[in-house]
C-alpha atoms as a PDB file:
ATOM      1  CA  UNK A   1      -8.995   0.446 -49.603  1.00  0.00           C
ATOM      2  CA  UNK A   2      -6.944  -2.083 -47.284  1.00  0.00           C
ATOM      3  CA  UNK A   3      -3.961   0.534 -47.282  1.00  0.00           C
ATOM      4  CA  UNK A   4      -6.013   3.568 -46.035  1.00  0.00           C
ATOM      5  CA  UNK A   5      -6.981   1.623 -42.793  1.00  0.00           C
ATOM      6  CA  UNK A   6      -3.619   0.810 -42.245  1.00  0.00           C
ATOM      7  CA  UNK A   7      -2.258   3.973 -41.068  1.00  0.00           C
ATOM      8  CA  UNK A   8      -4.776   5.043 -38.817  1.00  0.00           C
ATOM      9  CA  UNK A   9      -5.068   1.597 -37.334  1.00  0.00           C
ATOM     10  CA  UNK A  10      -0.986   1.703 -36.688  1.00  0.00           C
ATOM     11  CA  UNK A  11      -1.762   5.404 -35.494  1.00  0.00           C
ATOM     12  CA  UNK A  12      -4.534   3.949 -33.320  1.00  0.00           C
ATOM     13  CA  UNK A  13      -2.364   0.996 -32.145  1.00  0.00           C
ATOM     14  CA  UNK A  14       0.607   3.873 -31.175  1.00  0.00           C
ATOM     15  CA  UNK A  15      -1.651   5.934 -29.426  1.00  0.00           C
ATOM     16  CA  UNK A  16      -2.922   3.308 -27.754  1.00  0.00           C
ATOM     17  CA  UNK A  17       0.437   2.078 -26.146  1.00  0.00           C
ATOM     18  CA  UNK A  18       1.461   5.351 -25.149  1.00  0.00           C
ATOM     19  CA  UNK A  19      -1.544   5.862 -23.571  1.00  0.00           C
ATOM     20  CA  UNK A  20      -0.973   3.094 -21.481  1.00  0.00           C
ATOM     21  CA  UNK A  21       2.358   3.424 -20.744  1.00  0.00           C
ATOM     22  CA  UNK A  22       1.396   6.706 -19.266  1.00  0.00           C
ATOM     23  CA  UNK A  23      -1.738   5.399 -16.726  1.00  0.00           C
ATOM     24  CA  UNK A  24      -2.030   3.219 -14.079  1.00  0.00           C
ATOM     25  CA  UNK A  25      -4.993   1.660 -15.426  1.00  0.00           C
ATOM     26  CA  UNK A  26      -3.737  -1.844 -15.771  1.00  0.00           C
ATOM     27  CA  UNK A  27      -4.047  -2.587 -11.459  1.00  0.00           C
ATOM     28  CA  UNK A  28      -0.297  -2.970 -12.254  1.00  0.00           C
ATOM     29  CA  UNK A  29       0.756  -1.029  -9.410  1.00  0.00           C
ATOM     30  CA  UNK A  30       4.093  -0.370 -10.836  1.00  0.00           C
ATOM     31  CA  UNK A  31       4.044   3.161  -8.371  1.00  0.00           C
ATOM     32  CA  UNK A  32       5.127   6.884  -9.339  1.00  0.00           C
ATOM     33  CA  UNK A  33       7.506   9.489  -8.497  1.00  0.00           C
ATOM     34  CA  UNK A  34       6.667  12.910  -8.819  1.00  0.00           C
ATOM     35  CA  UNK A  35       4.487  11.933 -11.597  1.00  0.00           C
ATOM     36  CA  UNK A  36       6.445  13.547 -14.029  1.00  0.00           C
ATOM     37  CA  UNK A  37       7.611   9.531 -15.281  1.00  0.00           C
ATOM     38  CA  UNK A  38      11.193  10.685 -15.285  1.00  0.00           C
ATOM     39  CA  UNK A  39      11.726  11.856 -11.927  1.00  0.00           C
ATOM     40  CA  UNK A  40      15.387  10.000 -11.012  1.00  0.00           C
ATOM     41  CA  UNK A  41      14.482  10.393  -6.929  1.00  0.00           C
ATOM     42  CA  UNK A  42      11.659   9.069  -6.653  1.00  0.00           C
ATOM     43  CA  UNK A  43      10.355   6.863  -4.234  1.00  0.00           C
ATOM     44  CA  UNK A  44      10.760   2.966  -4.248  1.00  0.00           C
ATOM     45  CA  UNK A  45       8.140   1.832  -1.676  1.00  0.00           C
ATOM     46  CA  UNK A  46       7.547  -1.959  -0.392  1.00  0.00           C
ATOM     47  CA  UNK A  47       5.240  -3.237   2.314  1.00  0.00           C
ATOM     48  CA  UNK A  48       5.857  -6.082   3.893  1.00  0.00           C
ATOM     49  CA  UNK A  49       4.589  -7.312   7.482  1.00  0.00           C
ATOM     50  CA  UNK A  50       1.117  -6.595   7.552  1.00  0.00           C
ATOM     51  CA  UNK A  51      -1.735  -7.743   9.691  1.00  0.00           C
ATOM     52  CA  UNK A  52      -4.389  -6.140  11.792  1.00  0.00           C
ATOM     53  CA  UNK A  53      -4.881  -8.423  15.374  1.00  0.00           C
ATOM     54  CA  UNK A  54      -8.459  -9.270  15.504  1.00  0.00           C
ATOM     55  CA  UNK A  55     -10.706  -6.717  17.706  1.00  0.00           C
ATOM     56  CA  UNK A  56     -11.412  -7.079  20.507  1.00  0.00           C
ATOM     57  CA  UNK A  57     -13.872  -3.568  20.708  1.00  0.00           C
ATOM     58  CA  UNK A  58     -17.241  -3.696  18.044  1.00  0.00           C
ATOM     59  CA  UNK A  59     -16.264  -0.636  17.224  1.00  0.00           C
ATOM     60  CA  UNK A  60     -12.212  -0.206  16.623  1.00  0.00           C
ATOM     61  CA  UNK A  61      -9.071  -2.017  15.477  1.00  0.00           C
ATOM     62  CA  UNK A  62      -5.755  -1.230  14.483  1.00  0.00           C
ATOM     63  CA  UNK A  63      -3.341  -2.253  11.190  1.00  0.00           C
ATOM     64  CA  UNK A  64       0.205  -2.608  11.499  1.00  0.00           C
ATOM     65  CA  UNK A  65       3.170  -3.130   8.551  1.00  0.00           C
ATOM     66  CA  UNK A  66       6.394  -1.913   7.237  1.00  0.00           C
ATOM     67  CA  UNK A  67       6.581   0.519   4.442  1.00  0.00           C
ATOM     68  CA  UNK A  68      10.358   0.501   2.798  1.00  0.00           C
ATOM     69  CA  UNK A  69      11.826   3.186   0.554  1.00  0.00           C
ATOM     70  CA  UNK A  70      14.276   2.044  -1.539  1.00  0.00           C
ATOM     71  CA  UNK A  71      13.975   5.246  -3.126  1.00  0.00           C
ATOM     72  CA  UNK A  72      16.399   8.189  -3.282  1.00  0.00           C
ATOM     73  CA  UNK A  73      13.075  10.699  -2.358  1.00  0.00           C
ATOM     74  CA  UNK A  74      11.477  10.794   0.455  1.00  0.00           C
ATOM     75  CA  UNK A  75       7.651   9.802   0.127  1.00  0.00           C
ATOM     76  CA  UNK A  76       5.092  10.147   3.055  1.00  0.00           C
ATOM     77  CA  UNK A  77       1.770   8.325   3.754  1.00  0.00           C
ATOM     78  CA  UNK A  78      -1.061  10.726   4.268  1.00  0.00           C
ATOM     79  CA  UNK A  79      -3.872   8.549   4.498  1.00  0.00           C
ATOM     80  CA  UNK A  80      -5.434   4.596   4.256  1.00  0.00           C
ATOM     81  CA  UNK A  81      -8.446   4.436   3.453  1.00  0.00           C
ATOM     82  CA  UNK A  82     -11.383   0.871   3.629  1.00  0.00           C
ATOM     83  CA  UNK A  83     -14.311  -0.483   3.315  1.00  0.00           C
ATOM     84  CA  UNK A  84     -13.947  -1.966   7.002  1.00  0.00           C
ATOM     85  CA  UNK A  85     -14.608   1.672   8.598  1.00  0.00           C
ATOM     86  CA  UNK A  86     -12.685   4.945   8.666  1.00  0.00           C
ATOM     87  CA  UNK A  87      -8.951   4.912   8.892  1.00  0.00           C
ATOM     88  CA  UNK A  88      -6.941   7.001  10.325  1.00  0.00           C
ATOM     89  CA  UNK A  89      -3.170   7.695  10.770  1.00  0.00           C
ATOM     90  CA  UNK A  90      -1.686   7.798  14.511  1.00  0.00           C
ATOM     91  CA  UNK A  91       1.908   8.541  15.583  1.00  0.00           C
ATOM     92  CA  UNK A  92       2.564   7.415  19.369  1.00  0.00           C
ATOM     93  CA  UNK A  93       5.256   9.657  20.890  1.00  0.00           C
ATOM     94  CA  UNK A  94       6.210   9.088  24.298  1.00  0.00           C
ATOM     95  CA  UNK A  95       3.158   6.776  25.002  1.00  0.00           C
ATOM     96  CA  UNK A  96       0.901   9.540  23.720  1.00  0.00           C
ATOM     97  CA  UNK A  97      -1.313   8.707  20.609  1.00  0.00           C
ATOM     98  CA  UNK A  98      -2.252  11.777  18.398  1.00  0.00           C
ATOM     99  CA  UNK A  99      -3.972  11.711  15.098  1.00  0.00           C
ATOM    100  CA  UNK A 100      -1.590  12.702  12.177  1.00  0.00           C
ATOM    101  CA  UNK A 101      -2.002  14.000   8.438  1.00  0.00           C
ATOM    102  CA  UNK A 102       0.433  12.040   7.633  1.00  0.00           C
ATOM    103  CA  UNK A 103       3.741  10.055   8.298  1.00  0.00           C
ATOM    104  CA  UNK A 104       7.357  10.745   6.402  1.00  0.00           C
ATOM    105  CA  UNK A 105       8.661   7.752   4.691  1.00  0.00           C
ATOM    106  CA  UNK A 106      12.478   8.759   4.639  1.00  0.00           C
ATOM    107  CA  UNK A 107      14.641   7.945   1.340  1.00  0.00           C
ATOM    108  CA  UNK A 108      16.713   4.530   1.893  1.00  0.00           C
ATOM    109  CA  UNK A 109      14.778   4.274   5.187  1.00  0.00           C
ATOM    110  CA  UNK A 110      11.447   2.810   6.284  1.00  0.00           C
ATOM    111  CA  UNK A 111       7.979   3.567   8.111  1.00  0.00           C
ATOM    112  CA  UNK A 112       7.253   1.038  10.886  1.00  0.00           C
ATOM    113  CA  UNK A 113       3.737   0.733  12.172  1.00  0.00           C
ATOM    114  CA  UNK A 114       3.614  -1.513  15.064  1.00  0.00           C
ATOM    115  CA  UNK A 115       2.018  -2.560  18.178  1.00  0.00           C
ATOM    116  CA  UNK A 116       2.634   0.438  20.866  1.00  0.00           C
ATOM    117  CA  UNK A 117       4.235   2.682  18.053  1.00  0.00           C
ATOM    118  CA  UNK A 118       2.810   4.365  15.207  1.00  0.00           C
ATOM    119  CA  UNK A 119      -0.453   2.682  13.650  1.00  0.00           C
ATOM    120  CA  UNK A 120      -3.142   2.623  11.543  1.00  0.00           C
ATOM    121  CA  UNK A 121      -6.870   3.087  13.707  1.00  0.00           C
ATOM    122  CA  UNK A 122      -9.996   1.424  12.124  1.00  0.00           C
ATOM    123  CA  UNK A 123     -13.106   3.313  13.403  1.00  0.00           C
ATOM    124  CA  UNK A 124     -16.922   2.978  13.236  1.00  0.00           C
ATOM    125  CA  UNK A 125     -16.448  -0.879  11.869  1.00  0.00           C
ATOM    126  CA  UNK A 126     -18.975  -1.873   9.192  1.00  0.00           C
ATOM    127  CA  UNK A 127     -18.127  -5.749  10.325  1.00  0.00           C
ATOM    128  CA  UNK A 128     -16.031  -6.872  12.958  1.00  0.00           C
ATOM    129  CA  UNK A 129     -13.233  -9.296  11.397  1.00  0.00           C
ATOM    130  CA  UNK A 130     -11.876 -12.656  12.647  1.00  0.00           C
ATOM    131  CA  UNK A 131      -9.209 -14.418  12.868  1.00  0.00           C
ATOM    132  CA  UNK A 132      -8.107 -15.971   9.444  1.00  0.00           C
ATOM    133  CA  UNK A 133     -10.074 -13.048   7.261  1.00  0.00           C
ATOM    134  CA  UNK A 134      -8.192 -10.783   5.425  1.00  0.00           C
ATOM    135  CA  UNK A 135      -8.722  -6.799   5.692  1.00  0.00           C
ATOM    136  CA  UNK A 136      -8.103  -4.800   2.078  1.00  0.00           C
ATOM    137  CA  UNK A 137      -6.774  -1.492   2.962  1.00  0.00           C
ATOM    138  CA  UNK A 138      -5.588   1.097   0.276  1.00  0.00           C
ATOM    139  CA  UNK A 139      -2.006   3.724   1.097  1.00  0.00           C
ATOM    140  CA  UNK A 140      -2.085   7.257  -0.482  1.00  0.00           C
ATOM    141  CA  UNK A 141       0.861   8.923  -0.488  1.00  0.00           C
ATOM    142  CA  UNK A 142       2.154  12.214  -0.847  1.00  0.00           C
ATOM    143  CA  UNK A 143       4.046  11.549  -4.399  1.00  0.00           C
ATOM    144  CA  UNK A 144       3.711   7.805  -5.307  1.00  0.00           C
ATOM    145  CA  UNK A 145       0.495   6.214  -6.808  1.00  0.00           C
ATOM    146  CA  UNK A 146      -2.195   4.143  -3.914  1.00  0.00           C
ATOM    147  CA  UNK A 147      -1.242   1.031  -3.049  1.00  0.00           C
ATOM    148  CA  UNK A 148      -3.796  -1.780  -1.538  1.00  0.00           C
ATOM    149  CA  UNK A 149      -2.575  -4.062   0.584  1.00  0.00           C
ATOM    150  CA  UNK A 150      -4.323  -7.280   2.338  1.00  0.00           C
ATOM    151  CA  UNK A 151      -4.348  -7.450   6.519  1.00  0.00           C
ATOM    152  CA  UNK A 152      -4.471 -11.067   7.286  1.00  0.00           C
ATOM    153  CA  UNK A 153      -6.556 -10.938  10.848  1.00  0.00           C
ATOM    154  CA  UNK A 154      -4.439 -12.547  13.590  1.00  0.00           C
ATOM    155  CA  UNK A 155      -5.179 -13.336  17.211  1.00  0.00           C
ATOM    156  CA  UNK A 156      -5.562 -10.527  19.133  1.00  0.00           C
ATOM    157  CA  UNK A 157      -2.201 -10.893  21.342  1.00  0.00           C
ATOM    158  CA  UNK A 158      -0.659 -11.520  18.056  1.00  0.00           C
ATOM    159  CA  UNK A 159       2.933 -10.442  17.876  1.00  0.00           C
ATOM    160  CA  UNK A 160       5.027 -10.823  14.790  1.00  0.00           C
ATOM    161  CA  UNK A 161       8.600 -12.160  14.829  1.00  0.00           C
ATOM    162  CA  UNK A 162      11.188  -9.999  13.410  1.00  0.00           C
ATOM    163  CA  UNK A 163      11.175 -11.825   9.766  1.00  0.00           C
ATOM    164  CA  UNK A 164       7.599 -12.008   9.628  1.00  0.00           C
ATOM    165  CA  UNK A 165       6.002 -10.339   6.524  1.00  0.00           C
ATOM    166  CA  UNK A 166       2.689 -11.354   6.570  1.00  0.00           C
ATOM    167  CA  UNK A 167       0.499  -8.706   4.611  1.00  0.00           C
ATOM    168  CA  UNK A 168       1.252  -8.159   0.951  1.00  0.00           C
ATOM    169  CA  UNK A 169      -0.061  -5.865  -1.759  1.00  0.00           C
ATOM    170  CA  UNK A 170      -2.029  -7.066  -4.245  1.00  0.00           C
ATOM    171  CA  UNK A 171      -2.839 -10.281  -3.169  1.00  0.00           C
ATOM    172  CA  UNK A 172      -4.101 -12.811  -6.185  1.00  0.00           C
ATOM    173  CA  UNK A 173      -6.769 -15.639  -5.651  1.00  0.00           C
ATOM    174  CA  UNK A 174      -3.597 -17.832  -5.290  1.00  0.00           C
ATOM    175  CA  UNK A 175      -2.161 -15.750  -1.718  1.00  0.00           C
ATOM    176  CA  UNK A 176       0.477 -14.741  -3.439  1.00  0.00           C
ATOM    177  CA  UNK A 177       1.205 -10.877  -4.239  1.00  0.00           C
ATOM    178  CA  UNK A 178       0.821  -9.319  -8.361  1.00  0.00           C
ATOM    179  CA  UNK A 179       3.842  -6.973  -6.738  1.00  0.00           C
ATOM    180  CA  UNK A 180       6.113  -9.069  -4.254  1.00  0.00           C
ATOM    181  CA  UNK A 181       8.770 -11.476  -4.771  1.00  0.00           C
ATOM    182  CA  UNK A 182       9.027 -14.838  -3.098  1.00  0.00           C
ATOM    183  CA  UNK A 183       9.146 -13.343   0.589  1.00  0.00           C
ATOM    184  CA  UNK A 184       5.562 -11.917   0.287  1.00  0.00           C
ATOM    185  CA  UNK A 185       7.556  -8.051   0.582  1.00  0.00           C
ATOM    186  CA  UNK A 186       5.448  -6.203  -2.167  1.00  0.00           C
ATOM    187  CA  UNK A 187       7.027  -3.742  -4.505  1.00  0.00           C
ATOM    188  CA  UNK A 188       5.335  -0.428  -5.123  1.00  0.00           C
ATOM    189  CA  UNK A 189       8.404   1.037  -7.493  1.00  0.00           C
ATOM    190  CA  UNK A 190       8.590   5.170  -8.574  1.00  0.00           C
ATOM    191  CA  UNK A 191       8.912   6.046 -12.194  1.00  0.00           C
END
């Protein structure tokens, strides 16, 4: 009796790890390619430097951070989305803001979204955050899985030094990131 459990249970058990192996299920974050799990160019995205200064409108607000590819593929963020209020992606060019689909995230390169450049816009705020909360804001991309990633609040003249990584992904109870090494940058790595 004993040995005819035993192979479906190890079946079970197999089935089970290969299951996982193939979802994202666990929060781990660990990020895709193409999806295809052995895609060689695939992104390798990080995101470092975020923060969102606190508003100073009821109504709007903008997020700023540094998305790094690693990656030999080129990835590209197509939209944020949060339970602060809609999000939307903006490219500045030449002083001009415009609404985008989405921005390119160039192999071995990196996305900046900063003050006066391209940024993330927070509309029709459900809450207006200050200074010392933390905004939870969630990147899809065009190829590699979401990734969320925590907005401390800052003054609202706040403007980072060059080092400064402030935001991370996946932030634990303890402040520090499930995906990030000891400089709060936060991995997001393809398959």
């Amino acid at each position: 009796m004993h040995r005819a459990l035993a192979v479906p249970a190890s079946v079970l058990a197999g089935a089970l790890i290969l299951a996982a192996c193939g979802s994202d299920s666990s929060g781990s974050g660990s990020g895709s390619g193409s999806g295809s799990g052995e895609d060689s160019r695939a992104a390798d995205l990080a995101v470092s430097a975020a923060y969102m200064p606190q508003p100073v409108s009821e109504s709007m607000a903008a997020g700023f951070l540094t998305i790094a590819n690693e990656g030999d593929a080129q990835d590209e963020l197509t939209s944020v989305t949060s339970d602060l209020g809609e999000v939307t992606v903006h490219e500045t060019v030449d002083g001009v803001m415009k609404e985008v689909d989405g921005l390119p995230i160039p192999a071995h390169g990196k996305l900046e979204l900063k003050s006066g450049g391209n940024h993330l816009m927070f509309e029709e705020l459900k809450q207006q955050p200050k200074e010392g909360q933390t905004v939870s804001v969630e990147l899809h991309f065009a190829h590699s899985d979401p990734v969320t990633v925590d907005l401390p609040v800052k003054p609202a003249t706040y403007r980072p030094d060059a080092g400064d990584s402030a935001g991370s992904a996946h932030s634990t109870d303890s402040g520090e990131s499930e995906h990030s090494d000891r400089s709060g940058k936060s991995k997001h790595s393809g398959h």
